[in-house]
C-alpha atoms as a PDB file:
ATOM      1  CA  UNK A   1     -19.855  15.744  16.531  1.00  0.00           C
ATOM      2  CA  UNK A   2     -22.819  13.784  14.458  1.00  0.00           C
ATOM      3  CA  UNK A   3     -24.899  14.654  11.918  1.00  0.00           C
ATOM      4  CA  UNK A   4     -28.611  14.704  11.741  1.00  0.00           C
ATOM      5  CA  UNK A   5     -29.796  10.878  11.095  1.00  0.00           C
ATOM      6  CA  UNK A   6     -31.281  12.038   7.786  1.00  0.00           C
ATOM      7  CA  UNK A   7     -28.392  14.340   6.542  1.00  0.00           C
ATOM      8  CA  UNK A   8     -26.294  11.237   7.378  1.00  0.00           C
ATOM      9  CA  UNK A   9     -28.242   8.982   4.980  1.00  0.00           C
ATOM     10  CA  UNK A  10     -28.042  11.566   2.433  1.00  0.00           C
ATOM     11  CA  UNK A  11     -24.553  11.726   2.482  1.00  0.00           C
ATOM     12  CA  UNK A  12     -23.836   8.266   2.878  1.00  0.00           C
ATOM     13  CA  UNK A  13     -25.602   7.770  -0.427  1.00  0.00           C
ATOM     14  CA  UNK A  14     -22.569   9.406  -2.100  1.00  0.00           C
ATOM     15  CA  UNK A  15     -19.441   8.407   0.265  1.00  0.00           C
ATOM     16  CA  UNK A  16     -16.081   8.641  -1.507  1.00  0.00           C
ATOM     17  CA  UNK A  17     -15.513   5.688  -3.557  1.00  0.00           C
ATOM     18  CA  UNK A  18     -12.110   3.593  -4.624  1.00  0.00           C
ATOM     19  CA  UNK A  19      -8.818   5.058  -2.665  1.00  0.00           C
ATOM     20  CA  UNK A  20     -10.487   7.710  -1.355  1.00  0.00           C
ATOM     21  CA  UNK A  21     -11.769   5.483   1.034  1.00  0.00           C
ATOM     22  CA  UNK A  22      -8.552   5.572   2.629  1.00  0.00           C
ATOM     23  CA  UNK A  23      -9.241   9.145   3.444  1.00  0.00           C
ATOM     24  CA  UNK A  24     -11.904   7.619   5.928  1.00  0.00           C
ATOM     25  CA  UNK A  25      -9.004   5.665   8.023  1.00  0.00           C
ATOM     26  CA  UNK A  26      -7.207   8.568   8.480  1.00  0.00           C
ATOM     27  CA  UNK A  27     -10.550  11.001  10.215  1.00  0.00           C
ATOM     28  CA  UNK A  28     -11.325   7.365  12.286  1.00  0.00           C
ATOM     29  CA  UNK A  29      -7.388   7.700  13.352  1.00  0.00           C
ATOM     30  CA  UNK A  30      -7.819  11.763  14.036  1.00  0.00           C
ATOM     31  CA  UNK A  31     -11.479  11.197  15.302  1.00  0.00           C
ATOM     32  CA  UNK A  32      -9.398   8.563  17.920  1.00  0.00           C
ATOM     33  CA  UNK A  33      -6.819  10.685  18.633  1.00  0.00           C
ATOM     34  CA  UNK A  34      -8.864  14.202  19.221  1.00  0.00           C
ATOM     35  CA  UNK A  35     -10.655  12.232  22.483  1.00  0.00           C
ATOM     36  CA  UNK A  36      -7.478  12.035  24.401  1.00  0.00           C
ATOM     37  CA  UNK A  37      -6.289  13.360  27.336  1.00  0.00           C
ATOM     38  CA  UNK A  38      -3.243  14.057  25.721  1.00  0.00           C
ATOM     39  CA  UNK A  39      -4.083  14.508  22.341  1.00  0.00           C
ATOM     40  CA  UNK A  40      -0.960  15.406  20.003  1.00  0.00           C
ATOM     41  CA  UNK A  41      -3.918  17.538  17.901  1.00  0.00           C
ATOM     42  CA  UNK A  42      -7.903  17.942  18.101  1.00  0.00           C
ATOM     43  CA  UNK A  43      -9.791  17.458  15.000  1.00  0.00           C
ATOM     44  CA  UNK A  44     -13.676  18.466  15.628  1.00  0.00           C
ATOM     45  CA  UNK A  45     -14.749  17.565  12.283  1.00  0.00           C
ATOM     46  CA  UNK A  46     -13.256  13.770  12.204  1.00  0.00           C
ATOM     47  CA  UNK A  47     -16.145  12.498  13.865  1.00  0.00           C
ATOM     48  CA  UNK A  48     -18.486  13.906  10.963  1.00  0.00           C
ATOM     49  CA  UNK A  49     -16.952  12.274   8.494  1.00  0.00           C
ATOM     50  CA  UNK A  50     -17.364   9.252  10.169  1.00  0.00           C
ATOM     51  CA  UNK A  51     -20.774   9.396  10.812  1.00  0.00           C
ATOM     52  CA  UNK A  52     -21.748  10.080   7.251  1.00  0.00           C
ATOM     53  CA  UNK A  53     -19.771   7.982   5.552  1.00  0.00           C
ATOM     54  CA  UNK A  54     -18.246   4.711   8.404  1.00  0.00           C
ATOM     55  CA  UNK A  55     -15.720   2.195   7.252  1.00  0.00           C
ATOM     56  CA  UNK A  56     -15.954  -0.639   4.811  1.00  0.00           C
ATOM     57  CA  UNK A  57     -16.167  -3.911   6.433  1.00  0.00           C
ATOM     58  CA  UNK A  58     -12.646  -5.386   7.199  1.00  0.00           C
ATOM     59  CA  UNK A  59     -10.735  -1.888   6.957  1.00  0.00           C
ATOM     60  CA  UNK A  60     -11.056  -0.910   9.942  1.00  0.00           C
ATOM     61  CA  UNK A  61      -8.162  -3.348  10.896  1.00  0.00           C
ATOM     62  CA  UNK A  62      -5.830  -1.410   9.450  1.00  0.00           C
ATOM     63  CA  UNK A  63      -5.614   0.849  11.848  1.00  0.00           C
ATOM     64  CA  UNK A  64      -4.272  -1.209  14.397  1.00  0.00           C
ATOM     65  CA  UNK A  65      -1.102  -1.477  12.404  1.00  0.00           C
ATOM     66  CA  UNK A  66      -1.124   2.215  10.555  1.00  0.00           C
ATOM     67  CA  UNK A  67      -3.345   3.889  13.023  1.00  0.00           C
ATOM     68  CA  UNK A  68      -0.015   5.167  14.838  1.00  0.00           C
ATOM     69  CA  UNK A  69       1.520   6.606  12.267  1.00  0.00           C
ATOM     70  CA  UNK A  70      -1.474   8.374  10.895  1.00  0.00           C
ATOM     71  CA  UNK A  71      -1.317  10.470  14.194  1.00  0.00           C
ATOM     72  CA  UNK A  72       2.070  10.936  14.570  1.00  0.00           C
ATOM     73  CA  UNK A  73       2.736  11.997  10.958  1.00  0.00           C
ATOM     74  CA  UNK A  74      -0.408  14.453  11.386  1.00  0.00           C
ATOM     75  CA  UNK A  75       1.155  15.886  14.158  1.00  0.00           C
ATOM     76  CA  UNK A  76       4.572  16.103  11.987  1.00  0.00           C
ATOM     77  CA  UNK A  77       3.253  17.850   9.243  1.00  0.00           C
ATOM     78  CA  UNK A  78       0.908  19.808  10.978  1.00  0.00           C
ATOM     79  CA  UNK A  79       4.323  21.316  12.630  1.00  0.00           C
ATOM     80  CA  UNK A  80       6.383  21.733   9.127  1.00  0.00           C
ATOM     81  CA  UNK A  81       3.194  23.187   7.755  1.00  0.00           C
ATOM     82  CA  UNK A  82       3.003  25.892  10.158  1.00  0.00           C
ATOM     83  CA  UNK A  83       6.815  26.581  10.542  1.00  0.00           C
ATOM     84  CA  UNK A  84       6.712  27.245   6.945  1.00  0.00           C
ATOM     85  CA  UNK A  85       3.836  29.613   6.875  1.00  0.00           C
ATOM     86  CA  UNK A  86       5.864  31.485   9.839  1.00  0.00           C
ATOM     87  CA  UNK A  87       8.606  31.501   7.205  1.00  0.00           C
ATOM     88  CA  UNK A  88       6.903  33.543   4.899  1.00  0.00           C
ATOM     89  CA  UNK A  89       4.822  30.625   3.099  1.00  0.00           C
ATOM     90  CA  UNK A  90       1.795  32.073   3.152  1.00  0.00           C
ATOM     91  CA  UNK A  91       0.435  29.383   0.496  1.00  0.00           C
ATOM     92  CA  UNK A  92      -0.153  26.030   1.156  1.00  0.00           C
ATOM     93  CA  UNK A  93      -1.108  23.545  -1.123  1.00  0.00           C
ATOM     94  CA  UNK A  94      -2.579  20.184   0.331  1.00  0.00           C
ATOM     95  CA  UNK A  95      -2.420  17.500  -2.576  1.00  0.00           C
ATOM     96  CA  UNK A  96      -4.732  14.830  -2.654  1.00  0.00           C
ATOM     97  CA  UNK A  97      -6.288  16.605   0.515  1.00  0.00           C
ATOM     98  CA  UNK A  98      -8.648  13.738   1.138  1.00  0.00           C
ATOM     99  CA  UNK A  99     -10.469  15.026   4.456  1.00  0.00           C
ATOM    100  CA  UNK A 100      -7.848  16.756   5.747  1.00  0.00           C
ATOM    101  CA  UNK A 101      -8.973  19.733   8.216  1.00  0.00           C
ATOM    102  CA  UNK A 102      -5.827  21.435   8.696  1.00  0.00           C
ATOM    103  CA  UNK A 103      -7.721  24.664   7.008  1.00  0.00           C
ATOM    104  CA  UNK A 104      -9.966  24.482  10.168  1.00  0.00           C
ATOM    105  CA  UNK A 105      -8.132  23.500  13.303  1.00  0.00           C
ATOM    106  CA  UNK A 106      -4.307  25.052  12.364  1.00  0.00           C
ATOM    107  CA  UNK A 107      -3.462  28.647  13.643  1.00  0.00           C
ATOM    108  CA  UNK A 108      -2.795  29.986  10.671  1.00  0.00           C
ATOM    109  CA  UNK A 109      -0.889  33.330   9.701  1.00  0.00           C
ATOM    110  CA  UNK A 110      -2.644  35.916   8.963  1.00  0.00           C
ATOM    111  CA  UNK A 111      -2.886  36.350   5.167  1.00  0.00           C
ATOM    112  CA  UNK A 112      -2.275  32.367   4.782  1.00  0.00           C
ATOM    113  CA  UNK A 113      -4.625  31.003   1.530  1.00  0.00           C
ATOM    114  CA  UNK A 114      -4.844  27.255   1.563  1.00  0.00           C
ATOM    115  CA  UNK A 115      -5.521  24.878  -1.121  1.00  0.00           C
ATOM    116  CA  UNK A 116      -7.413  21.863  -1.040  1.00  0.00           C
ATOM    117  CA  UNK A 117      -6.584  19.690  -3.941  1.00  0.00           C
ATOM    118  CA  UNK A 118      -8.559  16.141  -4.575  1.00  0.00           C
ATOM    119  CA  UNK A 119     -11.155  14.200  -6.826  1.00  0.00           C
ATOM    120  CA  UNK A 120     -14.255  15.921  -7.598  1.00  0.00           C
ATOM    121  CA  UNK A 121     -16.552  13.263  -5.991  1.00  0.00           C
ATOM    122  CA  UNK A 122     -14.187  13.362  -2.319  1.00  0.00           C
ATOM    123  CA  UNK A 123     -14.375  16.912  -1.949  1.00  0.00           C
ATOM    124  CA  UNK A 124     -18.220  17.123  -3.104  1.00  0.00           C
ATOM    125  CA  UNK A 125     -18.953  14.763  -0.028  1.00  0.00           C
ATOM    126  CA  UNK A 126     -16.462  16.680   2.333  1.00  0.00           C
ATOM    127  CA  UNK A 127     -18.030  20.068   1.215  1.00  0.00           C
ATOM    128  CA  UNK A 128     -21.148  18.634   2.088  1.00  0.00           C
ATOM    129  CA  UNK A 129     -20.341  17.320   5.570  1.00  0.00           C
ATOM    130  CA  UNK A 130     -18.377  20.412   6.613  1.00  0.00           C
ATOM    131  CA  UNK A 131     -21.183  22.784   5.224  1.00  0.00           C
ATOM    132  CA  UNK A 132     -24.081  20.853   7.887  1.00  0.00           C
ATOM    133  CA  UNK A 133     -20.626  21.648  10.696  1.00  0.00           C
ATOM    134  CA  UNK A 134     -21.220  24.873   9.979  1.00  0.00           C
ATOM    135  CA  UNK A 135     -17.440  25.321  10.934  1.00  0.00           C
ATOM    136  CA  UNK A 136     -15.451  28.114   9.826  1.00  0.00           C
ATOM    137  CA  UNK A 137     -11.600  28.058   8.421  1.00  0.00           C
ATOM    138  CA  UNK A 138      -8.981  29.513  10.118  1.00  0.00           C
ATOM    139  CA  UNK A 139      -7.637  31.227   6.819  1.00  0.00           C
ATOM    140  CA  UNK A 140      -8.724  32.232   3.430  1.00  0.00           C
ATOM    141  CA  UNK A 141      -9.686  28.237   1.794  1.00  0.00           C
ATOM    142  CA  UNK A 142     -10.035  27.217  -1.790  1.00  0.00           C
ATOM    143  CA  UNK A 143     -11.191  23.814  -2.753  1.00  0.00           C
ATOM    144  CA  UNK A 144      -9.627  22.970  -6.579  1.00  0.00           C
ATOM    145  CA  UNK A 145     -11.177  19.837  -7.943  1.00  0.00           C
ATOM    146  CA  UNK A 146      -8.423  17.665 -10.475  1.00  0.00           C
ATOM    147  CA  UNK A 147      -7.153  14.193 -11.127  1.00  0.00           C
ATOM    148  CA  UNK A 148      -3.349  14.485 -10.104  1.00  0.00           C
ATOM    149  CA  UNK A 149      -1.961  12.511 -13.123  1.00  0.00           C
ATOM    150  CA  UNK A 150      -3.328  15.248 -15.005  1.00  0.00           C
ATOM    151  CA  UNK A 151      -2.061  18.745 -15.495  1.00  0.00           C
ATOM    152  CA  UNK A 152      -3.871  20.175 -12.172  1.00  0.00           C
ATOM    153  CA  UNK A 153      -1.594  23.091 -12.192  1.00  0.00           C
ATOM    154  CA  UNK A 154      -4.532  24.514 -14.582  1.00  0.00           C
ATOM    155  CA  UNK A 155      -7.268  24.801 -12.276  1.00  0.00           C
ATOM    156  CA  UNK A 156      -4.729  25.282  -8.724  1.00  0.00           C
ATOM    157  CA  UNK A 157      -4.266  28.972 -11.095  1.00  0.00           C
ATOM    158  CA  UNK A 158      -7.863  28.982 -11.684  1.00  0.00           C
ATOM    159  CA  UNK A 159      -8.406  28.903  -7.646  1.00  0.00           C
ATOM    160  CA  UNK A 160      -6.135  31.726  -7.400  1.00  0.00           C
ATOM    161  CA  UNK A 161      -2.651  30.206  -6.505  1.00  0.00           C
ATOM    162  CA  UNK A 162       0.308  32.380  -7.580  1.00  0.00           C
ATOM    163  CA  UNK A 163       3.310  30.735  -8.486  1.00  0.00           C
ATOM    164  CA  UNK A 164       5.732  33.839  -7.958  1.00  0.00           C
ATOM    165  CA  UNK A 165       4.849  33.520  -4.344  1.00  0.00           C
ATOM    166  CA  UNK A 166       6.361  31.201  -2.276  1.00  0.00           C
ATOM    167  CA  UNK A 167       4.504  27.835  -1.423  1.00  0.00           C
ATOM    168  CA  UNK A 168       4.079  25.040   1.429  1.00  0.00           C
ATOM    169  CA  UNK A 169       3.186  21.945  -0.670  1.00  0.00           C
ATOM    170  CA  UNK A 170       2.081  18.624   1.452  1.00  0.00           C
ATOM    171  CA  UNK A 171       1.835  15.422  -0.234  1.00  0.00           C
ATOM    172  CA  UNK A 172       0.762  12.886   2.669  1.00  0.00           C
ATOM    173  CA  UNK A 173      -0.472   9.750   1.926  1.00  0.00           C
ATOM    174  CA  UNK A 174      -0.208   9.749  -1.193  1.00  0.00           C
ATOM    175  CA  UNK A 175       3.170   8.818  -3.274  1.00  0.00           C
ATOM    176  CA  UNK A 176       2.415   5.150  -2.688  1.00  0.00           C
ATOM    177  CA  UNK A 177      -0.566   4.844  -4.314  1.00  0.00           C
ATOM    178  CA  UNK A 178       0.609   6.768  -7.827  1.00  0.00           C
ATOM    179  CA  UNK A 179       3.609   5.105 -10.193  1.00  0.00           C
ATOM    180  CA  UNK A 180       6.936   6.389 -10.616  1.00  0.00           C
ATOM    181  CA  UNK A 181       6.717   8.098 -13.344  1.00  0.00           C
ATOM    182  CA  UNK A 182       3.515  10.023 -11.881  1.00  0.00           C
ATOM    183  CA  UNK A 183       5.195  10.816  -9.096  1.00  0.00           C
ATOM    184  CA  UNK A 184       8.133  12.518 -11.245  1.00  0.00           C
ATOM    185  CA  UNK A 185       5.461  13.726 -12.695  1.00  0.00           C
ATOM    186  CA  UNK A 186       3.903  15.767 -10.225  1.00  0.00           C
ATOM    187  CA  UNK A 187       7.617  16.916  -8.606  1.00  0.00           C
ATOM    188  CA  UNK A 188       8.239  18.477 -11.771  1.00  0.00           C
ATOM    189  CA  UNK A 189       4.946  20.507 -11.595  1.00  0.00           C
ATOM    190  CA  UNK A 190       5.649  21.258  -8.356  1.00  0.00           C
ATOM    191  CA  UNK A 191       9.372  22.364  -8.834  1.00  0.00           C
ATOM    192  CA  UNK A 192       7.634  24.747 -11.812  1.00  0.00           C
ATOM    193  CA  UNK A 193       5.291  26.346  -9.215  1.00  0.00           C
ATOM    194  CA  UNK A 194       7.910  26.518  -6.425  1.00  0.00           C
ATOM    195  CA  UNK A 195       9.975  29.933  -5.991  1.00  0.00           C
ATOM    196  CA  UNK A 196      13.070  29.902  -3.809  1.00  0.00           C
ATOM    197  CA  UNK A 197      11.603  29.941  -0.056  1.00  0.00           C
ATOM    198  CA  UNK A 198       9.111  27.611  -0.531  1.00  0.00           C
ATOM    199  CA  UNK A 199       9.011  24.128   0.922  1.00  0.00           C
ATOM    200  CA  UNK A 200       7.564  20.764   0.785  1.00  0.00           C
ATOM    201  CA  UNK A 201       6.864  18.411   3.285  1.00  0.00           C
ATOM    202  CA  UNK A 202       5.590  14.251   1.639  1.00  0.00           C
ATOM    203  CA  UNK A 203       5.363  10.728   3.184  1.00  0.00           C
ATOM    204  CA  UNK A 204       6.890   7.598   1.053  1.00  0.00           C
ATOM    205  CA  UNK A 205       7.920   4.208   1.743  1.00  0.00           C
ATOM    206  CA  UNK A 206      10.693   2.176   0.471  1.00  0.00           C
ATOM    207  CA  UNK A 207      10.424  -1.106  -1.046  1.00  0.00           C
ATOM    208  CA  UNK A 208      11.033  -3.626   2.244  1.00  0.00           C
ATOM    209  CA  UNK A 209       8.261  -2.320   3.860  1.00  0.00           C
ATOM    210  CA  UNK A 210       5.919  -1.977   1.155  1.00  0.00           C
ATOM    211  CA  UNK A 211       6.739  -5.993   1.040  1.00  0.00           C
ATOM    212  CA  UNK A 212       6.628  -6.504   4.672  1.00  0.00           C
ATOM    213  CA  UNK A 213       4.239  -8.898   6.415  1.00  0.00           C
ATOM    214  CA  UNK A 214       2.521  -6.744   8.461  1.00  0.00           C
ATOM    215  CA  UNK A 215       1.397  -4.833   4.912  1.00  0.00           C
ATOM    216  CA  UNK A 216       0.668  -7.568   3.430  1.00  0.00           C
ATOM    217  CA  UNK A 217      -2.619  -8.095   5.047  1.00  0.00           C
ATOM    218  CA  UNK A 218      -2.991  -4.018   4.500  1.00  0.00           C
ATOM    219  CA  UNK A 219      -2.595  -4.396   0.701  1.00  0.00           C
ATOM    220  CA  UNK A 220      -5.042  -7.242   0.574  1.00  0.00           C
ATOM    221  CA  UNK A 221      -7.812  -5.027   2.340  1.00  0.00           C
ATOM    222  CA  UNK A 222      -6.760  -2.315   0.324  1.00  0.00           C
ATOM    223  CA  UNK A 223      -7.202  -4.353  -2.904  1.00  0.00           C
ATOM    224  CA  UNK A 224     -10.497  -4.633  -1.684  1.00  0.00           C
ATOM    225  CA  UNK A 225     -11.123  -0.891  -2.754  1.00  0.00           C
ATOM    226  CA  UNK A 226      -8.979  -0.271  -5.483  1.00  0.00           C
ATOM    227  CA  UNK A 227      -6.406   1.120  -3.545  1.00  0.00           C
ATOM    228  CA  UNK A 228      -3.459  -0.534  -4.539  1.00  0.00           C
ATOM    229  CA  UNK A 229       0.741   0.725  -4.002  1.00  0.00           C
ATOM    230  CA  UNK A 230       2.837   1.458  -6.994  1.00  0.00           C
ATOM    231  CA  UNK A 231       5.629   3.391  -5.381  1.00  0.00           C
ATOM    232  CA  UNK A 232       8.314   3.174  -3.572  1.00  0.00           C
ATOM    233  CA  UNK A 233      11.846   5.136  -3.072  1.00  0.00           C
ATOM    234  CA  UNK A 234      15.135   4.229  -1.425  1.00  0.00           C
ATOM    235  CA  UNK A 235      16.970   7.350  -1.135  1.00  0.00           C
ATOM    236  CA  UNK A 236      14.083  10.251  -0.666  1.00  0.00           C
ATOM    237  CA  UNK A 237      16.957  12.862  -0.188  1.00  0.00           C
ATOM    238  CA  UNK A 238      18.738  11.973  -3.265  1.00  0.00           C
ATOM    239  CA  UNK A 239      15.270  11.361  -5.239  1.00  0.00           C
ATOM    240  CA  UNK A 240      14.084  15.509  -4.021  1.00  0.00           C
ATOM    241  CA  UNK A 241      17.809  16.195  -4.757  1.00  0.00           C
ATOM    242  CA  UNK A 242      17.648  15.683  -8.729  1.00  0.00           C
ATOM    243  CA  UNK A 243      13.818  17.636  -8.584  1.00  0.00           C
ATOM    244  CA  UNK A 244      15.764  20.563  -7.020  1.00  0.00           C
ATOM    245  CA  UNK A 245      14.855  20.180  -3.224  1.00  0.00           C
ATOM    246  CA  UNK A 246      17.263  19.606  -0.034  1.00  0.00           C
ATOM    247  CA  UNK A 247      15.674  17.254   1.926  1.00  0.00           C
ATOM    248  CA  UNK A 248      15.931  15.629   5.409  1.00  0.00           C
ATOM    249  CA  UNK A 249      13.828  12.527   6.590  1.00  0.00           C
ATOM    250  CA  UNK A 250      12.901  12.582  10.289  1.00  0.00           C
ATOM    251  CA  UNK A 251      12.731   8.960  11.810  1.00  0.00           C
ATOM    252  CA  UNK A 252       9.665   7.658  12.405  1.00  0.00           C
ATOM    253  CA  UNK A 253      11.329   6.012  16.132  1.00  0.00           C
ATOM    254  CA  UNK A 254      12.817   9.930  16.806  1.00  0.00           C
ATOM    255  CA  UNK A 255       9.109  11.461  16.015  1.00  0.00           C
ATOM    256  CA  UNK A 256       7.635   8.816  18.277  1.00  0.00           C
ATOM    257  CA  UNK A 257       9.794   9.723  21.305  1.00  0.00           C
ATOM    258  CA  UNK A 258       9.833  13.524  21.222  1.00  0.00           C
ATOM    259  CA  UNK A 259       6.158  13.790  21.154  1.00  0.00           C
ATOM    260  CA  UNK A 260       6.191  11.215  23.925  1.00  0.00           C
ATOM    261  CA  UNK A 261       4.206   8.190  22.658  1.00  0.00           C
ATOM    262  CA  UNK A 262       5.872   4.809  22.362  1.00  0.00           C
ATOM    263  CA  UNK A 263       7.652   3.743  19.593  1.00  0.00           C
ATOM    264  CA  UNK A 264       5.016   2.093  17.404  1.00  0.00           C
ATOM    265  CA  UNK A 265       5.927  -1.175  15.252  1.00  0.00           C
ATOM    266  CA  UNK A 266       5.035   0.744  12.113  1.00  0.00           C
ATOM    267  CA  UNK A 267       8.113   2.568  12.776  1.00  0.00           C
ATOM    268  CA  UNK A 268      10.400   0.166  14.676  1.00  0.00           C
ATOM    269  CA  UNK A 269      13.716  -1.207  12.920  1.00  0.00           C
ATOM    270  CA  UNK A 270      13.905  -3.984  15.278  1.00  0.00           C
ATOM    271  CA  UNK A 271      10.036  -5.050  14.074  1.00  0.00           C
ATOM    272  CA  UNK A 272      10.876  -4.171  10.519  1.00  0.00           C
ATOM    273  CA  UNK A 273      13.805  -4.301   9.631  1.00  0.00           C
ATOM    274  CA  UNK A 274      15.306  -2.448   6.805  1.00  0.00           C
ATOM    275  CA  UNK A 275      11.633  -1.087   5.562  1.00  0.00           C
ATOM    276  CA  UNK A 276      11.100   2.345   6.668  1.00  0.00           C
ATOM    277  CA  UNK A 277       8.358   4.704   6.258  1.00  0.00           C
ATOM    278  CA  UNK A 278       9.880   7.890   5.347  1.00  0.00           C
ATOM    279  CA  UNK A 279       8.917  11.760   6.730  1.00  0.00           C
ATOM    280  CA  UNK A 280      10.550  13.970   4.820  1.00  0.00           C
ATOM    281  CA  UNK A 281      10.469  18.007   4.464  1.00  0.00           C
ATOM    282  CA  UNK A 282      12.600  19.893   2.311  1.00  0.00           C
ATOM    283  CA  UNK A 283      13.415  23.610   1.349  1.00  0.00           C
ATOM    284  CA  UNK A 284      13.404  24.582  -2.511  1.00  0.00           C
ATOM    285  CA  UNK A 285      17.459  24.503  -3.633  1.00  0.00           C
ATOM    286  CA  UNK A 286      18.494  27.939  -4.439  1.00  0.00           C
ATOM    287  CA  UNK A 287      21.800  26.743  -6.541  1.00  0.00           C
END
């Protein structure tokens, strides 16, 4: 899919700026993906993005380390996503949503209400790109602009999100690039909107392979927009644990080999060692 050569210019005027630019690596990975034979998912709308908005120069490198795991986990959470709305979740809350499409190209539940949650100035370019698509969610879709070091649970209510009901929350992506106490932070607000039933599915990294080599030359192209790590975590499970979630991490190597694509080095121990990216979902404790 492209856009009109003029509607392109206009939008590339007013591309997402600073780590939201990271939001752009993930569509080129999706856009990538959706043109295989044996695509794990198909994402129509990737391509748009792209063709307003392209890639800095020197990021698009960074796919050919992360690229692999920017499919595979889409394909993960895609999967806990939708096993939770078949569990009765019929919210979902995607924070830090970036130019995520799951709203679109997920068969959703009837009665499922998403929510899109990111900077104003990310979702005002995505609104504008998916408006010219002319595409059409799969489910009732609310876009909530906020800053998630503030109190966003303010305008998610605003959008319509009811916190007696119970809630899929996603949080891909995005852990890494807030600090610890932020990301306490925004568990706690979660854990207040989160009756029993509800779940949560989130991506981190611990601390050897934030300071692995092959990063290394991530984080300096990432420097080059602002986007820089804070975070890391060593136990996930016992992290969710004391924010009142059980919690289990699915390998990155397992992932790989059930859904039939070869172990990538972005999740190989014998590449990397003791770092590990971690895939987590979790159920809210009841006790």
């Amino acid at each position: 899919m492209s856009l009109p050569s003029s509607v392109g210019e206009w939008v590339r005027q007013q591309a997402p700026a600073g780590v939201s630019l990271t939001a752009m690596l993930i569509a080129r990975a999706r856009a990538e993906e959706s043109d295989r034979e044996d695509a794990l998912f198909r994402d129509p709308l990737a391509g748009g993005f792209l063709d307003a908005a392209g890639l800095p120069d020197g990021l698009d490198r960074v796919n050919d380390f992360g690229g692999p795991n920017f499919v595979l986990r889409t394909r993960y959470f895609d999967d806990q996503l939708l096993d939770a709305a078949e569990a009765g979740c019929r919210q979902v809350v995607l924070l830090a949503a970036g130019l995520d499409t799951r709203a679109f190209r997920l068969p959703w539940p009837d009665g499922t209400r998403l929510f899109e949650l990111d900077l104003p100035e990310l979702l005002s370019f995505k609104e504008r790109v998916i408006a010219e698509s002319e595409a059409a969610p799969a489910c009732e879709r609310a876009v909530v602009r906020a800053d998630l070091r503030d109190d966003w649970s303010v305008p998610l209510l605003d959008a319509g999100f009811q916190p007696n009901e119970p809630t899929a929350w996603l949080a891909e992506g995005l852990l890494m690039f807030l600090r610890p106490e932020d990301n306490d932070r925004l568990l706690a607000r979660i854990g207040s909107l989160s009756p029993p039933g509800s779940r949560l599915a989130l991506e981190h990294v611990n601390r050897a392979f934030h300071q692995s080599p092959d990063m290394r030359a991530v984080h300096r192209r990432f420097a080059l927009i602002q986007a820089s790590w804070y975070a890391t975590v060593e136990d996930p499970r016992a992290w969710l644990a004391g924010h009142g979630w059980r919690a289990r991490v699915q390998p990155g190597e397992d992932l790989a080999r059930r859904l039939g694509r070869p172990v990538p080095r972005v999740y190989d121990p014998e590449h990397l060692g003791s770092g590990r990216i971690w895939l987590v979902s979790a159920q809210r404790a009841t006790d």
